[in-house]
Every structure is written in C-alpha cells, then in structure tokens.
PDB file of N, CA and C in Angstrom:
ATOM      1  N   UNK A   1      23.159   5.844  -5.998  1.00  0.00           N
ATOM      2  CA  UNK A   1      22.651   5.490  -4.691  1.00  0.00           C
ATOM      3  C   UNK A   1      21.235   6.048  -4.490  1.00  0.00           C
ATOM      4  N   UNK A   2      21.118   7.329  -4.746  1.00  0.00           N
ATOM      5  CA  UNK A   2      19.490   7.930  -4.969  1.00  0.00           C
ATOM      6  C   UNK A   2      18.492   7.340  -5.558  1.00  0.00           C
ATOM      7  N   UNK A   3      19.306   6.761  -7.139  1.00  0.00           N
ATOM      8  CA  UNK A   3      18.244   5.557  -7.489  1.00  0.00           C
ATOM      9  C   UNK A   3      17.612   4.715  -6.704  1.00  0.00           C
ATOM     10  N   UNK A   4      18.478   3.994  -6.113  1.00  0.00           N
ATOM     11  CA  UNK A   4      17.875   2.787  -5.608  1.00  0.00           C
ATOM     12  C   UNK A   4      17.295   2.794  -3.981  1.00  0.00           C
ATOM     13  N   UNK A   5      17.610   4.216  -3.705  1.00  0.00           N
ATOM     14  CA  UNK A   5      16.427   4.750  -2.715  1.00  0.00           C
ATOM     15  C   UNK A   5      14.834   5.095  -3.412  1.00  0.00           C
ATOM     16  N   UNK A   6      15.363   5.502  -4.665  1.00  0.00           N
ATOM     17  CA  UNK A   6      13.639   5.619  -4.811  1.00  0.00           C
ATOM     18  C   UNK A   6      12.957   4.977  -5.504  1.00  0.00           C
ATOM     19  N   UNK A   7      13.769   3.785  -5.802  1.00  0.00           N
ATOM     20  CA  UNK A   7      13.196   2.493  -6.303  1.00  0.00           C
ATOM     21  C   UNK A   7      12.631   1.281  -5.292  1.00  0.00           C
ATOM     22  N   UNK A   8      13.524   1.532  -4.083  1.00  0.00           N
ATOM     23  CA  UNK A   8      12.687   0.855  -3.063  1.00  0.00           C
ATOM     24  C   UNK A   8      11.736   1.590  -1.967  1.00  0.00           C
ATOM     25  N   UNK A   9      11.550   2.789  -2.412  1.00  0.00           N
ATOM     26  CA  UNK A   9      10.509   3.609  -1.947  1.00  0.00           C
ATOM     27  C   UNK A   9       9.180   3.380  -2.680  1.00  0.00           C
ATOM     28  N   UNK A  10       9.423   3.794  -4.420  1.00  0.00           N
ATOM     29  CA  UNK A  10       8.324   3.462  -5.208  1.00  0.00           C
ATOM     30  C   UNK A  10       7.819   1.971  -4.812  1.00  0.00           C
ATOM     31  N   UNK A  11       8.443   1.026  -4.809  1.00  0.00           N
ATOM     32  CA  UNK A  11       8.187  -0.361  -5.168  1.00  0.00           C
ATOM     33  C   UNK A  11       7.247  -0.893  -3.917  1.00  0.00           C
ATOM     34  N   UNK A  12       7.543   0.255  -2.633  1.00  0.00           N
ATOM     35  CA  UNK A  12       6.921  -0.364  -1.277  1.00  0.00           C
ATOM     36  C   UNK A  12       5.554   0.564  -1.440  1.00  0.00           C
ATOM     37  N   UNK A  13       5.454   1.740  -1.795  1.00  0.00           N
ATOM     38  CA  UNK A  13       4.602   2.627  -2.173  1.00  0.00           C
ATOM     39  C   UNK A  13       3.243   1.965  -2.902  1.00  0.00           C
ATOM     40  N   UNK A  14       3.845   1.523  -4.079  1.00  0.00           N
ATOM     41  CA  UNK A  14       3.053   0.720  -4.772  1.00  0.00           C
ATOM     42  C   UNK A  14       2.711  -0.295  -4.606  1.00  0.00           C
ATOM     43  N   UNK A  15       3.393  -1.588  -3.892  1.00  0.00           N
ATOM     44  CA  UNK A  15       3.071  -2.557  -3.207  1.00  0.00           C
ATOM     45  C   UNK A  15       1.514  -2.291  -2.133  1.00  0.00           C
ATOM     46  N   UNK A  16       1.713  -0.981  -1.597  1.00  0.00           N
ATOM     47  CA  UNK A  16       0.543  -0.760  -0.308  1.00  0.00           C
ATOM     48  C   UNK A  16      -0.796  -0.366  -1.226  1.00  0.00           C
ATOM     49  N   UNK A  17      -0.618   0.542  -2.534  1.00  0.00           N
ATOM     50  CA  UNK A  17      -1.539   0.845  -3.123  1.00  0.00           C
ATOM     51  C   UNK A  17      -2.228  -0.468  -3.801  1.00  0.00           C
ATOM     52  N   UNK A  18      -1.464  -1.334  -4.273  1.00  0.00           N
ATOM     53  CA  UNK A  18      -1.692  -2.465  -4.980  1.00  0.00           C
ATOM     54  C   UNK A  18      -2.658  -3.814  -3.506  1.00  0.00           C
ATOM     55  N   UNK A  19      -2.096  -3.972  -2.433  1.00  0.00           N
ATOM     56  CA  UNK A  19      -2.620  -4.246  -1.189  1.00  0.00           C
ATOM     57  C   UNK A  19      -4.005  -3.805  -0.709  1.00  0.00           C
ATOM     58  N   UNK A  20      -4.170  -2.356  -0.824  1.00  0.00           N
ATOM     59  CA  UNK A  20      -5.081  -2.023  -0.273  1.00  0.00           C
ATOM     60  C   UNK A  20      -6.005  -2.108  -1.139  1.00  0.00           C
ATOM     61  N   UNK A  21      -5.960  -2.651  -2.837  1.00  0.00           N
ATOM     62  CA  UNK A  21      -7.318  -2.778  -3.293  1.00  0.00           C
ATOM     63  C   UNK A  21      -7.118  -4.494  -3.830  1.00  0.00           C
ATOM     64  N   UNK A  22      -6.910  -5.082  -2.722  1.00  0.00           N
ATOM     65  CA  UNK A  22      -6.744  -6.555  -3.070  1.00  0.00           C
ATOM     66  C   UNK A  22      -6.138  -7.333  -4.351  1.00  0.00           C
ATOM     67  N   UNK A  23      -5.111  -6.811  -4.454  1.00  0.00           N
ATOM     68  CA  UNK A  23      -3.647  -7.166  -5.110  1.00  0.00           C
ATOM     69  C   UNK A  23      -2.652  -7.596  -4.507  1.00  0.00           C
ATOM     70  N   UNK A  24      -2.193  -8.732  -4.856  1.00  0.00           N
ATOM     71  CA  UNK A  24      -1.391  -9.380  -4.254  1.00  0.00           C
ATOM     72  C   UNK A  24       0.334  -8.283  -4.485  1.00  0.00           C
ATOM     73  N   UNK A  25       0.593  -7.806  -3.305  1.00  0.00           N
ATOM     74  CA  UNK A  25       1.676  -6.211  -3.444  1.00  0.00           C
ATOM     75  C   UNK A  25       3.425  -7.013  -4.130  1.00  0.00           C
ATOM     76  N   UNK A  26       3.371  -8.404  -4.550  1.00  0.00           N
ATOM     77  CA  UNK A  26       5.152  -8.448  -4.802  1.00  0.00           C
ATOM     78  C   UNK A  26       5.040  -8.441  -6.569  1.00  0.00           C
ATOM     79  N   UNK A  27       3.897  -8.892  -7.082  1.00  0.00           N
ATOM     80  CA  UNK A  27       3.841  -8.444  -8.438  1.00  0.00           C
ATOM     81  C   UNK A  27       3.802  -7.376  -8.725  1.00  0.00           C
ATOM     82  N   UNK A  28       3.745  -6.318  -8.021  1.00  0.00           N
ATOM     83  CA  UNK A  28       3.538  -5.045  -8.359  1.00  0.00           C
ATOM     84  C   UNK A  28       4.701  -4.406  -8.181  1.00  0.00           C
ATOM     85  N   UNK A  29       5.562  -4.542  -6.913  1.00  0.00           N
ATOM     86  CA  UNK A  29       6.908  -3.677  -6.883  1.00  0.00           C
ATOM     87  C   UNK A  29       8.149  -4.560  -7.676  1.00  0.00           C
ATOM     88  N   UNK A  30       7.904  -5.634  -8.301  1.00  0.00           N
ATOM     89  CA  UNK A  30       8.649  -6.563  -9.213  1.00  0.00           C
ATOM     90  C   UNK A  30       8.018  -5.317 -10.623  1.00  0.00           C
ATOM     91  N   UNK A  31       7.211  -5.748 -10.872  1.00  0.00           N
ATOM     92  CA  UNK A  31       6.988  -4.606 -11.840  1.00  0.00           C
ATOM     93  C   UNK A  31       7.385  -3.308 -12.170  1.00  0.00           C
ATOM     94  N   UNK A  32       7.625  -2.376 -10.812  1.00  0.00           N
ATOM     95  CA  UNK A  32       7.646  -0.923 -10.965  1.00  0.00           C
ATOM     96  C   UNK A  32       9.424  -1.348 -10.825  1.00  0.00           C
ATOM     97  N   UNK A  33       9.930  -2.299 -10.211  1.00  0.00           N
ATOM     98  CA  UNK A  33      11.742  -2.464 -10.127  1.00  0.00           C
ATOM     99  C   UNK A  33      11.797  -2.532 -11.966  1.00  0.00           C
ATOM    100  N   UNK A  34      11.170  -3.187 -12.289  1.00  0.00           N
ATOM    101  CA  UNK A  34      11.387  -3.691 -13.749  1.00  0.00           C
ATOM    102  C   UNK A  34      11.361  -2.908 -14.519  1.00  0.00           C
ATOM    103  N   UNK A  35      10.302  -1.583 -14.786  1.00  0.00           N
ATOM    104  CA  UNK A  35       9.819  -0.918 -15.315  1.00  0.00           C
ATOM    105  C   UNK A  35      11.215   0.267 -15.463  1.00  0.00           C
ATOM    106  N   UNK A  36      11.019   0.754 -14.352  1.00  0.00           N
ATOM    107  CA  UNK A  36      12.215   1.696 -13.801  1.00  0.00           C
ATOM    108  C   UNK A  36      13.503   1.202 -14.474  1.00  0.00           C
ATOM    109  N   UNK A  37      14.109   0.307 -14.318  1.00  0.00           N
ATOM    110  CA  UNK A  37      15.086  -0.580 -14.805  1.00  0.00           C
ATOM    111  C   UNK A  37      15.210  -0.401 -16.197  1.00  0.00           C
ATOM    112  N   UNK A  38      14.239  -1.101 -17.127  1.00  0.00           N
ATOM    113  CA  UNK A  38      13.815  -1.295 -18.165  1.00  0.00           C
ATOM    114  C   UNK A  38      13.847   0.217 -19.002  1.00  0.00           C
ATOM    115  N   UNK A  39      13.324   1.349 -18.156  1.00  0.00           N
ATOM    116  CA  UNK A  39      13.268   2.331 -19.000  1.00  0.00           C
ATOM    117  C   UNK A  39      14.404   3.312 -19.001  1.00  0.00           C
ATOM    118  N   UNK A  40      15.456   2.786 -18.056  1.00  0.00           N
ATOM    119  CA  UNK A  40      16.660   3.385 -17.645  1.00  0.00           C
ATOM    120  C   UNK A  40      18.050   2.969 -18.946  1.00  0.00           C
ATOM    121  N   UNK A  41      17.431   1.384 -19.254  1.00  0.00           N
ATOM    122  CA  UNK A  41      17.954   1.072 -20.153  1.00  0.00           C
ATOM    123  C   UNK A  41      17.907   1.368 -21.592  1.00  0.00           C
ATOM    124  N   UNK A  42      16.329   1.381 -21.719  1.00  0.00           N
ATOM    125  CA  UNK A  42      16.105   2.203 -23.010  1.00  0.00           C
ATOM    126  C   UNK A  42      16.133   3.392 -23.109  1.00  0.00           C
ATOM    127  N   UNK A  43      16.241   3.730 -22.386  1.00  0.00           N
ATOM    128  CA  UNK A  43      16.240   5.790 -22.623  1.00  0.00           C
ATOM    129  C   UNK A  43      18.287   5.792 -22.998  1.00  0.00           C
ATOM    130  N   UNK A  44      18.902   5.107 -22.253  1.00  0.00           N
ATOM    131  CA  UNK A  44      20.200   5.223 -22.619  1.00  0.00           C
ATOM    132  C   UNK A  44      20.419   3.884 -24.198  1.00  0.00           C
ATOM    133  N   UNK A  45      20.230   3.374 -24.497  1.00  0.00           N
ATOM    134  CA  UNK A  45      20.430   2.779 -25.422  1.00  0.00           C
ATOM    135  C   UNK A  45      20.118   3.772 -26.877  1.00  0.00           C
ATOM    136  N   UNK A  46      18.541   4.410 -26.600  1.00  0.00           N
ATOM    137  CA  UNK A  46      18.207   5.164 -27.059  1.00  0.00           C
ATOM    138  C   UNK A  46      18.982   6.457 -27.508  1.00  0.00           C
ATOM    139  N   UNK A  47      19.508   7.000 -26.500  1.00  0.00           N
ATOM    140  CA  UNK A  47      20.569   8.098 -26.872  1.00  0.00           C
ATOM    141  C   UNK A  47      21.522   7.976 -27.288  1.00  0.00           C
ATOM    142  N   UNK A  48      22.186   6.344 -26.829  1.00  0.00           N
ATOM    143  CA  UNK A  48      23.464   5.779 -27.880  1.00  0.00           C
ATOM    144  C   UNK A  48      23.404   6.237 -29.343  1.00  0.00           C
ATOM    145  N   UNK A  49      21.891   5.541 -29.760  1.00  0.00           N
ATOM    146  CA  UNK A  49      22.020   5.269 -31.349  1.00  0.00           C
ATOM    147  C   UNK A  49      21.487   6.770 -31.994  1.00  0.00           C
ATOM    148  N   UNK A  50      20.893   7.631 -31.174  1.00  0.00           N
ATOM    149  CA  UNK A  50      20.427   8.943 -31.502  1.00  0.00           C
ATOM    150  C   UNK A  50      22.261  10.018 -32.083  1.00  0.00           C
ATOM    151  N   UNK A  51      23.093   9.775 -30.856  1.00  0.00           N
ATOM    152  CA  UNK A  51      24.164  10.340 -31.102  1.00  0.00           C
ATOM    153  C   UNK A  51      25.005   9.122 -31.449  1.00  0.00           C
ATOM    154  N   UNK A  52      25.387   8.489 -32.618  1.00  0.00           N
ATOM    155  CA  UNK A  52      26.359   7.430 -32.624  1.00  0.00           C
ATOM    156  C   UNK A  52      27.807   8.024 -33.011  1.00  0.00           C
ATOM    157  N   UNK A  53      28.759   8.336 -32.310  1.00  0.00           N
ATOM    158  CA  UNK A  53      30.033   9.122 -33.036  1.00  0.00           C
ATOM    159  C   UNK A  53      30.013  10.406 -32.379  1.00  0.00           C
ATOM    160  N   UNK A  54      29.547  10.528 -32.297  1.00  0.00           N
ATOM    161  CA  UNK A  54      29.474  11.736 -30.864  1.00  0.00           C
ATOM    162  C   UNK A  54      30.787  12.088 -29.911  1.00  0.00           C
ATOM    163  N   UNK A  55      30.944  12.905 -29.207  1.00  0.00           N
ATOM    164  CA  UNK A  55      31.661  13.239 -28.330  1.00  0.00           C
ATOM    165  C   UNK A  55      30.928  12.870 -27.002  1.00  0.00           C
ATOM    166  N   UNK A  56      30.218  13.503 -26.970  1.00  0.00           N
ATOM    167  CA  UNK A  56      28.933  14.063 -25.714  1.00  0.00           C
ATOM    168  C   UNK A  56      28.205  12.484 -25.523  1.00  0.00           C
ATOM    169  N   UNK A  57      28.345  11.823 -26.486  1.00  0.00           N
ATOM    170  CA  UNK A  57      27.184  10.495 -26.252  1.00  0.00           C
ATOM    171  C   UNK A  57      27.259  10.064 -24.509  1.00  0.00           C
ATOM    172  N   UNK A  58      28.067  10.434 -23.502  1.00  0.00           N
ATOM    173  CA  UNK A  58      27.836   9.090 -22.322  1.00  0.00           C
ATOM    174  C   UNK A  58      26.896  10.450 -21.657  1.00  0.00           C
ATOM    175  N   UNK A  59      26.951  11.613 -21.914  1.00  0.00           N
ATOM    176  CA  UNK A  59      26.422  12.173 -21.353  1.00  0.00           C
ATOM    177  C   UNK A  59      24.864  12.712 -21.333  1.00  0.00           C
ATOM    178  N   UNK A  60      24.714  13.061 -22.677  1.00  0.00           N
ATOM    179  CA  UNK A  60      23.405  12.821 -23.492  1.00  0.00           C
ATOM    180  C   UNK A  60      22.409  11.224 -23.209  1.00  0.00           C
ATOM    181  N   UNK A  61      23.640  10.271 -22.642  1.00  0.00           N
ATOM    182  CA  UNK A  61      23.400   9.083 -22.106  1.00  0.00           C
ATOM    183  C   UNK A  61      22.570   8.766 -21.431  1.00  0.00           C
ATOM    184  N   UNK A  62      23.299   9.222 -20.505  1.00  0.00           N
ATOM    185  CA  UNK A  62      23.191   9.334 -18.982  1.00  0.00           C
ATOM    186  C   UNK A  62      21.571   9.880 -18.972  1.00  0.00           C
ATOM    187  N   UNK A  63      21.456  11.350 -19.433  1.00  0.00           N
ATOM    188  CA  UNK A  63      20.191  12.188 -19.320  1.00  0.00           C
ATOM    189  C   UNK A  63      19.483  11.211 -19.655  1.00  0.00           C
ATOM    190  N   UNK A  64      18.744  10.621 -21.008  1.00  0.00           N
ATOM    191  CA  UNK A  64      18.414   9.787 -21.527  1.00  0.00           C
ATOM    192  C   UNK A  64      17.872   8.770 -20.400  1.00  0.00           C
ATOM    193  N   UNK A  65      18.459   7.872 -19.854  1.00  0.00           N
ATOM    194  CA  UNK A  65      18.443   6.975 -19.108  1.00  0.00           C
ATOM    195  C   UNK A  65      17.428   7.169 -17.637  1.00  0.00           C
ATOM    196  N   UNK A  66      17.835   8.595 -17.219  1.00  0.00           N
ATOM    197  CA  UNK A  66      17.303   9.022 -16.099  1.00  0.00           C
ATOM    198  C   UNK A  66      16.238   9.587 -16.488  1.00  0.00           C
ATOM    199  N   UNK A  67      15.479   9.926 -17.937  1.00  0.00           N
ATOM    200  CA  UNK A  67      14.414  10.314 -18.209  1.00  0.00           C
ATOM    201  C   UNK A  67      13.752   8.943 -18.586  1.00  0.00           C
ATOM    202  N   UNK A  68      14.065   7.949 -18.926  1.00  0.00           N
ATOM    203  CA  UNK A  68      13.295   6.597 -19.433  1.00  0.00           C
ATOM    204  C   UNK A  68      13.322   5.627 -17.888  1.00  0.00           C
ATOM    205  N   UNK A  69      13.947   6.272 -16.773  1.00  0.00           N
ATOM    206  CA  UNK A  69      13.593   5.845 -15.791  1.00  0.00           C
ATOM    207  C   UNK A  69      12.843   6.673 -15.002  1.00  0.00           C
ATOM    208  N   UNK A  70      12.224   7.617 -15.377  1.00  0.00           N
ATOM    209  CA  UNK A  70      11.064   8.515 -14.619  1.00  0.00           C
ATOM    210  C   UNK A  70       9.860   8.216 -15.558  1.00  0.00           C
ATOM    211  N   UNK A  71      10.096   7.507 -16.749  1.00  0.00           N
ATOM    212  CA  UNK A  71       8.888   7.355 -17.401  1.00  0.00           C
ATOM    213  C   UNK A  71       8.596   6.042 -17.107  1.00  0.00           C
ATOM    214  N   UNK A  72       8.876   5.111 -16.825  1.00  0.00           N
ATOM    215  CA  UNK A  72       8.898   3.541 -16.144  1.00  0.00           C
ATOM    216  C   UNK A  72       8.562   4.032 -15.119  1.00  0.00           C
ATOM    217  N   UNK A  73       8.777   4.806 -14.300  1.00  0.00           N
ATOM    218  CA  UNK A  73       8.291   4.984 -12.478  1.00  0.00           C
ATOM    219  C   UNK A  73       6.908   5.611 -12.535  1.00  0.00           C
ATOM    220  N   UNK A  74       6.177   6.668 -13.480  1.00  0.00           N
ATOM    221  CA  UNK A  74       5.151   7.360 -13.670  1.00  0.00           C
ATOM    222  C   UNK A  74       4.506   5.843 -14.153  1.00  0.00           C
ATOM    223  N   UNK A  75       4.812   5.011 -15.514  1.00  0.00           N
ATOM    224  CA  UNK A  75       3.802   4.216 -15.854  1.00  0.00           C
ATOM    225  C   UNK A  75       3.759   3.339 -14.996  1.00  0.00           C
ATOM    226  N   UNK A  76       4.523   2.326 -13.852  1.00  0.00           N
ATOM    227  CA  UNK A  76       4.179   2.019 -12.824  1.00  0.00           C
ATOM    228  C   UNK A  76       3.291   2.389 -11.898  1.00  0.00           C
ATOM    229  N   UNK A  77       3.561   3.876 -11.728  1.00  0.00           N
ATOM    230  CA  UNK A  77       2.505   4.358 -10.756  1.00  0.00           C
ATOM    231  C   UNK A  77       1.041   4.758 -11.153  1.00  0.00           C
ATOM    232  N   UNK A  78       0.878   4.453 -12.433  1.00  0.00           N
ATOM    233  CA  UNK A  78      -0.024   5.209 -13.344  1.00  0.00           C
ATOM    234  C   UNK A  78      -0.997   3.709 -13.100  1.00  0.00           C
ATOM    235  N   UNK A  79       0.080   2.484 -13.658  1.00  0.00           N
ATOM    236  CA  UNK A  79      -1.223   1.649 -13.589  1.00  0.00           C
ATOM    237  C   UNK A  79      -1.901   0.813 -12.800  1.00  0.00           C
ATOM    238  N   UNK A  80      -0.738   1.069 -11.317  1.00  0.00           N
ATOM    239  CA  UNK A  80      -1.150   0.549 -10.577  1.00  0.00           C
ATOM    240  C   UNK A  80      -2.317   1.544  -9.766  1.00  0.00           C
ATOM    241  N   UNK A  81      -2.401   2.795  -9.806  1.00  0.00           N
ATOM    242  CA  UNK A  81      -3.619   3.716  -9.304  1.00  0.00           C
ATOM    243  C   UNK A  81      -4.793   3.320 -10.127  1.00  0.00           C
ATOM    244  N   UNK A  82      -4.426   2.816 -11.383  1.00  0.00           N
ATOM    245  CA  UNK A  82      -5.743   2.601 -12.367  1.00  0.00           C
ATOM    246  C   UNK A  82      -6.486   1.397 -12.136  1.00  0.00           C
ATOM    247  N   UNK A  83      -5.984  -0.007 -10.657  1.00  0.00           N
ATOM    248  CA  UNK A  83      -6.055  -1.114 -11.047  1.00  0.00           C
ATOM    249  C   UNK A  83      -7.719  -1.057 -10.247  1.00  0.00           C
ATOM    250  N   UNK A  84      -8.826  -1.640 -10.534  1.00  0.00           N
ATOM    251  CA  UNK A  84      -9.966  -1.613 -10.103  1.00  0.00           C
ATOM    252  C   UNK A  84      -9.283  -2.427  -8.158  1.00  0.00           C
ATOM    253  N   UNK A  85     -10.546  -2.016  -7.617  1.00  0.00           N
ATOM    254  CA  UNK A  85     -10.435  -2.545  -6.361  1.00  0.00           C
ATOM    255  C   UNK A  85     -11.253  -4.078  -6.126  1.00  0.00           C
ATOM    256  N   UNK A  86     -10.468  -4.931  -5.766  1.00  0.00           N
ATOM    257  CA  UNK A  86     -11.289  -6.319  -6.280  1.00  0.00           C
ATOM    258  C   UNK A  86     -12.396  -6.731  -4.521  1.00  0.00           C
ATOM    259  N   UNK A  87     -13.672  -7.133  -5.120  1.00  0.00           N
ATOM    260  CA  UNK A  87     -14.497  -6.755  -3.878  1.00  0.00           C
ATOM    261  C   UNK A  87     -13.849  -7.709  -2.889  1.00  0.00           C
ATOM    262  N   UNK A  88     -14.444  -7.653  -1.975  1.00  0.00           N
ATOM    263  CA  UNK A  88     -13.800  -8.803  -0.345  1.00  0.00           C
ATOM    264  C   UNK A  88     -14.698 -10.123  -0.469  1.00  0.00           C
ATOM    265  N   UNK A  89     -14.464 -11.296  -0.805  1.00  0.00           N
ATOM    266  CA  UNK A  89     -15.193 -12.208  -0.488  1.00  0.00           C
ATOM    267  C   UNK A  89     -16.469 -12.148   0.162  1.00  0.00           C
ATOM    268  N   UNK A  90     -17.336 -12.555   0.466  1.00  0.00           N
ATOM    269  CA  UNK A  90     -18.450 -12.698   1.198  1.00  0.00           C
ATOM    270  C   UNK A  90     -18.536 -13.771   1.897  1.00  0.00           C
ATOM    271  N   UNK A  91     -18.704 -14.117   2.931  1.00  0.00           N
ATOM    272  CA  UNK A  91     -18.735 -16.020   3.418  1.00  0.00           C
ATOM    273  C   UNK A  91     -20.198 -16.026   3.912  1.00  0.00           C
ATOM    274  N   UNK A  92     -20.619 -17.064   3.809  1.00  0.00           N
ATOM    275  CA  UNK A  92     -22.084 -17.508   4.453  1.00  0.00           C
ATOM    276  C   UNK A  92     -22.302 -18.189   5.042  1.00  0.00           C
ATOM    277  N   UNK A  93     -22.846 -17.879   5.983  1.00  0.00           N
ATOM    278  CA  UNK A  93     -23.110 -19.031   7.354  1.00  0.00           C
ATOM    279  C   UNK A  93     -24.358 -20.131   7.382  1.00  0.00           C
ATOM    280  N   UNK A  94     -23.778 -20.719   7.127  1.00  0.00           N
ATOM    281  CA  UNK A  94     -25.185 -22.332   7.251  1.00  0.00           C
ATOM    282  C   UNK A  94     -25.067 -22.426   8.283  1.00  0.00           C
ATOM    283  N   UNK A  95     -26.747 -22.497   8.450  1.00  0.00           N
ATOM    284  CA  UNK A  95     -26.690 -23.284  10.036  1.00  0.00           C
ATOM    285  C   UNK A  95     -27.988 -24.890  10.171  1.00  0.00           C
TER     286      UNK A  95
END
C-alpha cells in the first residue's frame, strides 16, 4: 500500500517538474509508474536467478525488488530534473 502512495506521489511530483519546464506532465508520470514498476520487477527476478534453490530466495526477493524500485524512482527523477526547459513561444503582432 506504501508503494503505491509513493508512486502516485512521485508520478504527480514529476509531472509538475516536467510542466513547469514545458513538458507535456502524462509522459512523464507514465514513465516514472513504469520505471518504478519495471525496476521492482527486475531487481526481484534478479535475486530469483542470483539465489536459484535457495531457502531465503522470496526474501532476498522481496529486498531486491524494493531496491530496483528505488533505482527506477531516482532514474525517473534524475531525468526528468535533467530535461532542458523548452523556451515559451513568442507571438507577433502585425498590424
């Protein structure tokens, strides 16, 4: 349940950072959901095949999982702070 409080915390977080330098904000918290997700999965898949036959494997798992989902939430947040700020249009008035 904590997860997915701070997955829709990050995702709105980053959405505003991504907004405020003229980024369109649902590609971005689609991303950091994904990321998070993505690295939750590989960090536990990862520890599967690290311990295969194991006793301890769901637990070593588990850790695993919750560390490849803090590294998906850092590189989310990492590249969306890195994204340049895109300038504001200019309009010109003919008269």
């Amino acid at each position: 349940m904590l997860e997915i409080l701070a997955i829709i915390y990050l995702c709105k977080k980053n959405g505003s950072i991504a907004e405020k330098k003229g980024y369109p904000p649902g590609r971005y918290k689609a991303f950091t959901a994904l990321l998070w997700i993505g690295g939750e999965i590989g960090g536990g898949i990862f520890a599967l095949i690290l311990t295969s036959g194991s006793d301890d494997a769901r637990g070593l798992a588990y850790l695993f999982a919750l560390i490849g989902a803090v590294v998906g939430a850092c590189l989310s947040r990492l590249m969306v702070n890195r994204l340049p700020t895109v300038p504001a249009l200019q309009t010109e008035v003919f008269d």
